[in-house]
PDB file of N, CA and C in Angstrom:
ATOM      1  N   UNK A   1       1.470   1.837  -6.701  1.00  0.00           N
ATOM      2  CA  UNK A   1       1.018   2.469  -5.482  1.00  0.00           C
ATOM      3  C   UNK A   1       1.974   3.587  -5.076  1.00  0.00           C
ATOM      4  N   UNK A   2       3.068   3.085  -5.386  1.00  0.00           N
ATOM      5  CA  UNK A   2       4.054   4.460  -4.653  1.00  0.00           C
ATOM      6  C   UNK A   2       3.785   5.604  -5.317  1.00  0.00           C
ATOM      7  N   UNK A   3       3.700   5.760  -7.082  1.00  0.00           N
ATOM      8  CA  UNK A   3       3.547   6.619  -7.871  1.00  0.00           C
ATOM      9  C   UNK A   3       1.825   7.705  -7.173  1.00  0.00           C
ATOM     10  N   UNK A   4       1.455   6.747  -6.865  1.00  0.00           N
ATOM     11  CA  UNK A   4       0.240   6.958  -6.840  1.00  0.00           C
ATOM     12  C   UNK A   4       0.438   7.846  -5.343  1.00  0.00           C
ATOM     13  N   UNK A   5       0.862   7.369  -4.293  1.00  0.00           N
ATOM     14  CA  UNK A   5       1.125   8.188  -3.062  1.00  0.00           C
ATOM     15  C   UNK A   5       1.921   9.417  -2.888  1.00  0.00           C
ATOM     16  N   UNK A   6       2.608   9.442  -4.099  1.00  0.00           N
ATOM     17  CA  UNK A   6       3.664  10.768  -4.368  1.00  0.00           C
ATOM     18  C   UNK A   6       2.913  11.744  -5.056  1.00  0.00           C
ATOM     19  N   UNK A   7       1.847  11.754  -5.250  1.00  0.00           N
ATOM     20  CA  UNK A   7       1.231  12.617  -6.312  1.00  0.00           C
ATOM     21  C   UNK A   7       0.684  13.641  -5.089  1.00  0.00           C
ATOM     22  N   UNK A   8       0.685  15.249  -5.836  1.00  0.00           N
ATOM     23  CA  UNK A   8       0.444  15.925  -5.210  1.00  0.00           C
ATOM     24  C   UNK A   8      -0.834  16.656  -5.032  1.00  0.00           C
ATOM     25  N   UNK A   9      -1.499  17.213  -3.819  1.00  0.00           N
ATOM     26  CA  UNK A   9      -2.590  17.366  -4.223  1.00  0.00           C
ATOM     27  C   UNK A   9      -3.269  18.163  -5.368  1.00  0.00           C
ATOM     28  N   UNK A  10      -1.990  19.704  -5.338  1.00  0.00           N
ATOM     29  CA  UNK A  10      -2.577  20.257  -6.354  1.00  0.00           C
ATOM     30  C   UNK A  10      -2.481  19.618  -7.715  1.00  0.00           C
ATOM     31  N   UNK A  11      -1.821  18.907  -8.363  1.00  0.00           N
ATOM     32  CA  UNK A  11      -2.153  17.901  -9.211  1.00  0.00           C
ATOM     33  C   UNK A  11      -3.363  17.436  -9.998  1.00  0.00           C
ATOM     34  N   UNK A  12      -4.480  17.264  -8.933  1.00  0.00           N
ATOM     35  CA  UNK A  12      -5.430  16.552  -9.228  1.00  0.00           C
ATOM     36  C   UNK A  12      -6.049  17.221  -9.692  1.00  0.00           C
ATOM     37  N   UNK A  13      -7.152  16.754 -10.723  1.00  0.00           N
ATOM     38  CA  UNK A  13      -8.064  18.393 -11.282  1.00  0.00           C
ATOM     39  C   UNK A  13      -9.445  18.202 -10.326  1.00  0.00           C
ATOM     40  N   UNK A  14      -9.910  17.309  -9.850  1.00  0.00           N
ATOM     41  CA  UNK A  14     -11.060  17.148  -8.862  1.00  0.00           C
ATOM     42  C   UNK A  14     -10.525  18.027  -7.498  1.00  0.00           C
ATOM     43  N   UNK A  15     -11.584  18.568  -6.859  1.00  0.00           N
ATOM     44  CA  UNK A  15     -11.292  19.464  -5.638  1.00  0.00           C
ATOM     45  C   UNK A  15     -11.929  18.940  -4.540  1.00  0.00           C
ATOM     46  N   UNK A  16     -11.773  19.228  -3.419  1.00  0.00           N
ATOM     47  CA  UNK A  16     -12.739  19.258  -1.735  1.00  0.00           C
ATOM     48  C   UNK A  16     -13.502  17.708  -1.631  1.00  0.00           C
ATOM     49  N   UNK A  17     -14.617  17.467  -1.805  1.00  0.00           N
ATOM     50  CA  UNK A  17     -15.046  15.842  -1.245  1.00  0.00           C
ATOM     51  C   UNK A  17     -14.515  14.970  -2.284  1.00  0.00           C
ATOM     52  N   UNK A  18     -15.332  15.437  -3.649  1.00  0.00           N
ATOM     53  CA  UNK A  18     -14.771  14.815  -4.916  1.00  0.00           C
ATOM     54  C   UNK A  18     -13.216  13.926  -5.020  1.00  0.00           C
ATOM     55  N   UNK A  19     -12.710  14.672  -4.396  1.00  0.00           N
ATOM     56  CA  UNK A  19     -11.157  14.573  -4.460  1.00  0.00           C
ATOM     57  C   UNK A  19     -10.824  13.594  -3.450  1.00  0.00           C
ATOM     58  N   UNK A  20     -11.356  14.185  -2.176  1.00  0.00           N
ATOM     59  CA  UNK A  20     -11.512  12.772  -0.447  1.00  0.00           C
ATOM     60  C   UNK A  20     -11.840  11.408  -1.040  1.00  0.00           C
ATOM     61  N   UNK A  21     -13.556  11.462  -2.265  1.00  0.00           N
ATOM     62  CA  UNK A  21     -13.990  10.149  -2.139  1.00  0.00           C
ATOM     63  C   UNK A  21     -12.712   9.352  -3.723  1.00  0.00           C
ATOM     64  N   UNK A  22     -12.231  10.024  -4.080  1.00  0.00           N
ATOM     65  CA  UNK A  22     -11.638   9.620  -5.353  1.00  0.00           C
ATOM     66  C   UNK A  22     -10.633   8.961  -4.526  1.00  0.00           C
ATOM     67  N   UNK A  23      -9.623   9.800  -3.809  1.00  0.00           N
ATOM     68  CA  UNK A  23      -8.361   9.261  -3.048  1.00  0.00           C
ATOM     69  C   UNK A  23      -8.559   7.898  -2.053  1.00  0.00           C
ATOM     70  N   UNK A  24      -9.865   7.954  -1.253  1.00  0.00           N
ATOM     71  CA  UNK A  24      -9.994   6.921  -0.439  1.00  0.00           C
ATOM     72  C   UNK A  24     -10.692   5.741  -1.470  1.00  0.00           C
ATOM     73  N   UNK A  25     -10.848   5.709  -1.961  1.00  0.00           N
ATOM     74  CA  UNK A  25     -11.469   4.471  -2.949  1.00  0.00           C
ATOM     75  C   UNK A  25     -10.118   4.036  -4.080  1.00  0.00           C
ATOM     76  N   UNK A  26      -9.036   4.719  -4.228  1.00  0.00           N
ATOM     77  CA  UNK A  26      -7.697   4.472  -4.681  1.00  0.00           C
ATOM     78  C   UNK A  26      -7.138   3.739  -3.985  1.00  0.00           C
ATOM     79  N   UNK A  27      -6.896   4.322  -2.002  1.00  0.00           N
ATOM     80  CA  UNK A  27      -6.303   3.857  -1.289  1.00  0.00           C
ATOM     81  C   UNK A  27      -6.946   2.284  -0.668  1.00  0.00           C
ATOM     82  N   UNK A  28      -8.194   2.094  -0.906  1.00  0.00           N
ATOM     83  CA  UNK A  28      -9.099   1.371  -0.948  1.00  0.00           C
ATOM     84  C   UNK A  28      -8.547  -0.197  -1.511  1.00  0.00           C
ATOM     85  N   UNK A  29      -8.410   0.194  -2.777  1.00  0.00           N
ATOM     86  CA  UNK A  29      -7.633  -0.686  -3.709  1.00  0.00           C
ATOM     87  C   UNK A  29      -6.260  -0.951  -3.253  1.00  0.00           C
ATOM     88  N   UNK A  30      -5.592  -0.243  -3.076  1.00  0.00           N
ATOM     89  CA  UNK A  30      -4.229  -0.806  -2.784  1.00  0.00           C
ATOM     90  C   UNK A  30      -4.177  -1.410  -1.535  1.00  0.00           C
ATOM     91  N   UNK A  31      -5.033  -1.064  -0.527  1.00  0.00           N
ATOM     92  CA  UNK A  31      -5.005  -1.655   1.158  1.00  0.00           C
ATOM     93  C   UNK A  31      -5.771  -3.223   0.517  1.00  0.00           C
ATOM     94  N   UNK A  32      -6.569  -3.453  -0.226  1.00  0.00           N
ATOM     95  CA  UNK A  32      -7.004  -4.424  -0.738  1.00  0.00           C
ATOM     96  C   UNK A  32      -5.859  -5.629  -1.721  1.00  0.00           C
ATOM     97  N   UNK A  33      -5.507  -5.323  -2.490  1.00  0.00           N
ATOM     98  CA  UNK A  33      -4.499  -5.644  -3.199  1.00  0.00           C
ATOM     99  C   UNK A  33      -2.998  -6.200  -2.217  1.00  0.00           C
ATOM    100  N   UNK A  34      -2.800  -5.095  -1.166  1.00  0.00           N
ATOM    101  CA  UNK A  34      -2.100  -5.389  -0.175  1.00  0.00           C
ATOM    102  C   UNK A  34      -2.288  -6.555   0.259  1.00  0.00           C
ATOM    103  N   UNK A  35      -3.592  -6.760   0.703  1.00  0.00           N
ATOM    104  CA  UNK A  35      -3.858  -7.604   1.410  1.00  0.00           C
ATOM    105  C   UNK A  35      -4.123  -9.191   0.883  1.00  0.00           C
ATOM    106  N   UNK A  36      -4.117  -8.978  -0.581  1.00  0.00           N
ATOM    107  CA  UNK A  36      -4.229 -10.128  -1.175  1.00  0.00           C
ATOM    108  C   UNK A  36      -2.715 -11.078  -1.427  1.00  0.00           C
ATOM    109  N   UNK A  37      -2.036 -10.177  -1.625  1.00  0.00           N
ATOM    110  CA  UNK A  37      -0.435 -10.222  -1.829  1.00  0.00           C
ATOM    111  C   UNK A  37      -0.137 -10.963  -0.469  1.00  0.00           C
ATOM    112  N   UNK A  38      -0.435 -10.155   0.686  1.00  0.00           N
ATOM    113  CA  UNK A  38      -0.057 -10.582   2.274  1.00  0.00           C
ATOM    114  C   UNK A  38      -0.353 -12.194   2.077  1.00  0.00           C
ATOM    115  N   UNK A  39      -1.718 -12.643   1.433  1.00  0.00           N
ATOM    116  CA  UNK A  39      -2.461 -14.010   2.429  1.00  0.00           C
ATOM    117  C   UNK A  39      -1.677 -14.852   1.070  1.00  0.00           C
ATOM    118  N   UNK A  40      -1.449 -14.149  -0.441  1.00  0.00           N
ATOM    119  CA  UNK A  40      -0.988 -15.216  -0.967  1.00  0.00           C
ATOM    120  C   UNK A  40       0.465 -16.046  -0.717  1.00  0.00           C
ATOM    121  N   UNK A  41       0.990 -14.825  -0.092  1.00  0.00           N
ATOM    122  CA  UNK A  41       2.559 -15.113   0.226  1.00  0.00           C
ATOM    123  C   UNK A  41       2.675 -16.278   1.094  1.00  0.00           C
ATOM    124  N   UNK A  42       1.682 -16.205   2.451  1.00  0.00           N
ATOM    125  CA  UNK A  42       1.477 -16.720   3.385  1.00  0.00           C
ATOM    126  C   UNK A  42       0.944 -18.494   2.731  1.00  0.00           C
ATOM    127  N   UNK A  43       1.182 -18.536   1.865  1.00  0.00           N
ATOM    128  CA  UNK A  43       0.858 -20.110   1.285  1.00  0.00           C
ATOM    129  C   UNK A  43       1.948 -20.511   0.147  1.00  0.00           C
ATOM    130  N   UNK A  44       2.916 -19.957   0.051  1.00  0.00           N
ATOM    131  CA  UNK A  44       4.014 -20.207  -0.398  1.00  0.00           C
ATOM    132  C   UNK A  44       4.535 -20.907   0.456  1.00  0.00           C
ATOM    133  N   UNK A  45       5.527 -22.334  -0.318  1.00  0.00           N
ATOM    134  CA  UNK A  45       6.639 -22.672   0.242  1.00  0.00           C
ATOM    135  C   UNK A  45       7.616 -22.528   0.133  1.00  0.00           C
ATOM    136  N   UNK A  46       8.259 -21.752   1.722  1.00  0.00           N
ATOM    137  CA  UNK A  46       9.482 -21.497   2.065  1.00  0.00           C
ATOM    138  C   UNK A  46      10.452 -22.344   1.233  1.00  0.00           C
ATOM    139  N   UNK A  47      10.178 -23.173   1.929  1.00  0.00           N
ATOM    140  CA  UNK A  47      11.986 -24.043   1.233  1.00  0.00           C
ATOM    141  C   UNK A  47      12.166 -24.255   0.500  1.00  0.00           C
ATOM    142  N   UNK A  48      11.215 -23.781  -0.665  1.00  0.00           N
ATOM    143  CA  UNK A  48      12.373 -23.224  -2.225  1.00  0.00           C
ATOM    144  C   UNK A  48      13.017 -21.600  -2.218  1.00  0.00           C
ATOM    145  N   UNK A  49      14.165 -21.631  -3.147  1.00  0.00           N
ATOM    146  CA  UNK A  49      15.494 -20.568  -3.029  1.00  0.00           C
ATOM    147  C   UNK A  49      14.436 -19.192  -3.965  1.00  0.00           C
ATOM    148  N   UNK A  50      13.370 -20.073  -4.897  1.00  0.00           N
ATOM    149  CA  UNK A  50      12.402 -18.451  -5.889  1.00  0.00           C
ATOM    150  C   UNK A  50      11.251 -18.282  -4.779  1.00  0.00           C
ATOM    151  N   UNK A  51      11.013 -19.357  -3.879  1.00  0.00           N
ATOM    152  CA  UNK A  51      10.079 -18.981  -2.977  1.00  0.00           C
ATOM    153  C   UNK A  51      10.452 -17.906  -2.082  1.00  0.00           C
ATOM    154  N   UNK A  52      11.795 -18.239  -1.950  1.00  0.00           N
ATOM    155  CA  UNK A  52      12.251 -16.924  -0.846  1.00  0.00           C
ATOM    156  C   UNK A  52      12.551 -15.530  -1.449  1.00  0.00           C
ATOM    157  N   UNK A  53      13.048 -15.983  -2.539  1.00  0.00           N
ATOM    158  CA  UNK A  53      13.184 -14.848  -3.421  1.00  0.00           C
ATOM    159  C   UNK A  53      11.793 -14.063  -3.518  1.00  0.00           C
ATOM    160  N   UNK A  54      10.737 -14.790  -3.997  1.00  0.00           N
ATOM    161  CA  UNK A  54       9.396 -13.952  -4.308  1.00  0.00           C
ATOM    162  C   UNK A  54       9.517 -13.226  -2.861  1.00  0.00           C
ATOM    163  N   UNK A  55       9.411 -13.893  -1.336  1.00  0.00           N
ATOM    164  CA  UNK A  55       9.033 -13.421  -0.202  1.00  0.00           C
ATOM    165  C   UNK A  55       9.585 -11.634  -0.071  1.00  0.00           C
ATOM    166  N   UNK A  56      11.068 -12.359  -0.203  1.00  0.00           N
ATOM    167  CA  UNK A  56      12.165 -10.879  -0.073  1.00  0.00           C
ATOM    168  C   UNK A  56      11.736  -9.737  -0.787  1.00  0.00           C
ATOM    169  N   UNK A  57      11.493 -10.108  -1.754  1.00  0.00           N
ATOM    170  CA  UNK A  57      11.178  -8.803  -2.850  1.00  0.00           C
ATOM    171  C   UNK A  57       9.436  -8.308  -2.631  1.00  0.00           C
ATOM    172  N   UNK A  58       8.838  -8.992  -2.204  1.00  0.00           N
ATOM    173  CA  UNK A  58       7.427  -8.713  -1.532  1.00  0.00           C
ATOM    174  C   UNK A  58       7.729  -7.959  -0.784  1.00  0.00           C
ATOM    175  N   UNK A  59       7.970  -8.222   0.199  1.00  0.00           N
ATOM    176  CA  UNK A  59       8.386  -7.656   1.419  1.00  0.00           C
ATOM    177  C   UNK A  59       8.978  -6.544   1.508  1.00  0.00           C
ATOM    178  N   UNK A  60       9.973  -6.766   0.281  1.00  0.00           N
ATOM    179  CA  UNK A  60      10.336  -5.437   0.315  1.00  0.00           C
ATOM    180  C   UNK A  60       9.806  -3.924  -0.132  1.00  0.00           C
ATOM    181  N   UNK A  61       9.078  -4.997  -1.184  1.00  0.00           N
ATOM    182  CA  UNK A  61       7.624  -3.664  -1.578  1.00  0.00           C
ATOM    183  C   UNK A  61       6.788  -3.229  -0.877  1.00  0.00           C
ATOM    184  N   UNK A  62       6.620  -3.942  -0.445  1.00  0.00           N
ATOM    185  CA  UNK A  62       5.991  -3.824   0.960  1.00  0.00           C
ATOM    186  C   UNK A  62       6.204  -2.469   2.116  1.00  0.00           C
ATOM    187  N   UNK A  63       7.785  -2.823   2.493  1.00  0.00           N
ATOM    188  CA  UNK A  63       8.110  -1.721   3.396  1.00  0.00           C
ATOM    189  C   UNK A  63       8.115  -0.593   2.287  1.00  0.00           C
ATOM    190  N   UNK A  64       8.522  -0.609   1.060  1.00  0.00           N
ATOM    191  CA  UNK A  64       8.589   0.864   0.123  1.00  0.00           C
ATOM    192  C   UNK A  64       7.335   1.826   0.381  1.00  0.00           C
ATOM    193  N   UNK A  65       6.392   0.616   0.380  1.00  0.00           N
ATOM    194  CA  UNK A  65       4.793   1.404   0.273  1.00  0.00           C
ATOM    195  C   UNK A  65       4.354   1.829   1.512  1.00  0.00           C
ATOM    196  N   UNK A  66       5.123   0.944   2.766  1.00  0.00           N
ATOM    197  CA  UNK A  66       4.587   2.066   3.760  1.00  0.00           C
ATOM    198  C   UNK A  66       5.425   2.658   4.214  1.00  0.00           C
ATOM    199  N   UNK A  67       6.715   3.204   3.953  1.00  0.00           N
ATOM    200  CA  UNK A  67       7.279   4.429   3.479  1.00  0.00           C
ATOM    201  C   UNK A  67       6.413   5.462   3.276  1.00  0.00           C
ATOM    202  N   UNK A  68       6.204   5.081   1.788  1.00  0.00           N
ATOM    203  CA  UNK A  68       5.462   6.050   1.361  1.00  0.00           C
ATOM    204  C   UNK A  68       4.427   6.511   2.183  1.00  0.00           C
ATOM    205  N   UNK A  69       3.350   5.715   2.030  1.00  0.00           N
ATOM    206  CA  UNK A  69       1.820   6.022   3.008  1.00  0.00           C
ATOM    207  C   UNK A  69       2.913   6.947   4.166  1.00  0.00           C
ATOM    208  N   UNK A  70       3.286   6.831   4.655  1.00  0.00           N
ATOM    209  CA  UNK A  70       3.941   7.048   6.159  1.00  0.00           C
ATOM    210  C   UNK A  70       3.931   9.122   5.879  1.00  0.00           C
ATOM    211  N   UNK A  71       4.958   8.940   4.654  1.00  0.00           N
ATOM    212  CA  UNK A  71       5.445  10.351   4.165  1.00  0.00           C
ATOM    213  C   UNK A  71       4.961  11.084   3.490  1.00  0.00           C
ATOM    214  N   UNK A  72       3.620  10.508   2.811  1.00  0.00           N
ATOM    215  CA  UNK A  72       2.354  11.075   1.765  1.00  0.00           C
ATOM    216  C   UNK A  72       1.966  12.295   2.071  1.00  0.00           C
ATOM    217  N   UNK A  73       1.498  13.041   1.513  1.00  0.00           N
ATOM    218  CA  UNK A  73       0.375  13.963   1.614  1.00  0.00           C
ATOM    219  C   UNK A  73      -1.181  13.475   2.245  1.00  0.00           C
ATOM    220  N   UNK A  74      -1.344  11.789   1.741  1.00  0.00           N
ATOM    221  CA  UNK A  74      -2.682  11.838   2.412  1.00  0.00           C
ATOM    222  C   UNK A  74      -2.523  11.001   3.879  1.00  0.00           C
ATOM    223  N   UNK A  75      -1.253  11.518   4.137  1.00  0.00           N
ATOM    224  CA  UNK A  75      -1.201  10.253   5.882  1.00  0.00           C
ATOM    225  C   UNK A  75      -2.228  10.775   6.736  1.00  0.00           C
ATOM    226  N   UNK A  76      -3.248  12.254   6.686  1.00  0.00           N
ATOM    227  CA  UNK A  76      -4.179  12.467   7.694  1.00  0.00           C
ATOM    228  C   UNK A  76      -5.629  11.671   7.092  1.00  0.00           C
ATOM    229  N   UNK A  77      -5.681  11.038   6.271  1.00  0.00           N
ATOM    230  CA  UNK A  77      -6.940  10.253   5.646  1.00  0.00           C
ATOM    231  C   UNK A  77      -6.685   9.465   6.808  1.00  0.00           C
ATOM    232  N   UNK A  78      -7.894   9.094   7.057  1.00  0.00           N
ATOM    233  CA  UNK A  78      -8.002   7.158   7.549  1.00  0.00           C
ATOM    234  C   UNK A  78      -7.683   6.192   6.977  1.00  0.00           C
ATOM    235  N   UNK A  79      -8.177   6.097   5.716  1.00  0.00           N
ATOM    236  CA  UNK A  79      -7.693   5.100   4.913  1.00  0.00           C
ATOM    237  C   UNK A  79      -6.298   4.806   4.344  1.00  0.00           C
ATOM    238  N   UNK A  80      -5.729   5.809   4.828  1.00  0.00           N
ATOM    239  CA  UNK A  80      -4.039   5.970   4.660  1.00  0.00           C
ATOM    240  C   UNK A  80      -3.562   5.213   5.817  1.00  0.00           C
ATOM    241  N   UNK A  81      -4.423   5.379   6.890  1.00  0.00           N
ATOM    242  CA  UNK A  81      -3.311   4.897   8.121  1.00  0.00           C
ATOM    243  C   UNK A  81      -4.033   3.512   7.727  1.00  0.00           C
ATOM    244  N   UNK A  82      -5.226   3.293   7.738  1.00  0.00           N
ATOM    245  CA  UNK A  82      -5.559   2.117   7.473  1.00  0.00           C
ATOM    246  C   UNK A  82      -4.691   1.113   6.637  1.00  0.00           C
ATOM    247  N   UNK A  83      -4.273   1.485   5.355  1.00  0.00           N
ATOM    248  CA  UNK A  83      -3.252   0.925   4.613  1.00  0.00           C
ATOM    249  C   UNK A  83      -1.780   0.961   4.954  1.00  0.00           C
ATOM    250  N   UNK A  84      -1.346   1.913   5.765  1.00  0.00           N
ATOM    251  CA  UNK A  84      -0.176   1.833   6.482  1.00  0.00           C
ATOM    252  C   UNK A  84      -0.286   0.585   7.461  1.00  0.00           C
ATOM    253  N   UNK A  85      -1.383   0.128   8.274  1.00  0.00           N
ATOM    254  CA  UNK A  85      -1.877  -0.435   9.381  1.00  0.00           C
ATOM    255  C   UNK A  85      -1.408  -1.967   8.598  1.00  0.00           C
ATOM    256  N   UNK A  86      -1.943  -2.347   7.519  1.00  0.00           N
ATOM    257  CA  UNK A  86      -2.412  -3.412   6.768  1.00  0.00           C
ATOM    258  C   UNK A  86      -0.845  -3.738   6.102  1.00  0.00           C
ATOM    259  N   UNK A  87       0.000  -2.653   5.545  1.00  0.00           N
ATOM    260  CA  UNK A  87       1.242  -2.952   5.520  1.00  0.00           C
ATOM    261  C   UNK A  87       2.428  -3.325   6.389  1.00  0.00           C
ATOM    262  N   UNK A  88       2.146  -2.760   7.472  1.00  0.00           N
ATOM    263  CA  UNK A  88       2.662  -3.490   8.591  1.00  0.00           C
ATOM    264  C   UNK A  88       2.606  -4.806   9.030  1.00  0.00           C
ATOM    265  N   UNK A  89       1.427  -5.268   9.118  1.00  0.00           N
ATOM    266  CA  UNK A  89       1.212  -6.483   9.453  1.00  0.00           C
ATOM    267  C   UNK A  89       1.469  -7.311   8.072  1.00  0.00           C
ATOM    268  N   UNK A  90       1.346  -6.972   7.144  1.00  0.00           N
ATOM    269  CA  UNK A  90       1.983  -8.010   6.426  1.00  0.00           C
ATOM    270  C   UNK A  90       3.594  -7.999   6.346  1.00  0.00           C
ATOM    271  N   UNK A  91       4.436  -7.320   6.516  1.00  0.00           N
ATOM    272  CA  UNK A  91       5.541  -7.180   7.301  1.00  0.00           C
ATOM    273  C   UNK A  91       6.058  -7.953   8.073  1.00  0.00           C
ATOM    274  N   UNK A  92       5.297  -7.726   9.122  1.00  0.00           N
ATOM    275  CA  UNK A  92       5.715  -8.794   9.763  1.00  0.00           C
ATOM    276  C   UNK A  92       5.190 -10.375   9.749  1.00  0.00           C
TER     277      UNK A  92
END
């Protein structure tokens, strides 16, 4: 995902909607994926030392990616803030 949020627009060889519906159906996936990560974590048990470990390092990917989203090129999409929105709350 981060790779994917650093990419620039001129980059892409698709242009104007083409390019809108390609990016939001990317971001689509990762706000999805996000969110699967969020509810699986949420059924882990804590009080093992790799359980916490998995958490930390989630989490920490976590904040990387909405970093990113935050500093992207596509933070004026919806579906950007949307996935920024969705990284947060799994955050916390």
């Amino acid at each position: 995902m981060l790779a994917f949020l650093k990419i620039w627009k001129r980059d892409w060889t698709e242009q104007g909607q083409l390019l809108k519906v390609r990016i939001n159906t990317e971001l689509s996936v990762y706000q999805a994926a996000a969110g699967l990560q969020i509810k699986s974590l949420s059924s882990v048990d804590l009080n093992g030392k790799s359980s916490k470990r998995l958490l930390h390092g989630t989490l920490a990917l976590l904040i990387e990616a909405a970093e990113a989203c935050l500093f992207c090129v596509w933070q004026k999409l919806r579906i950007c803030d949307e996935l920024f929105s969705s990284l947060l709350v799994g955050i916390s």
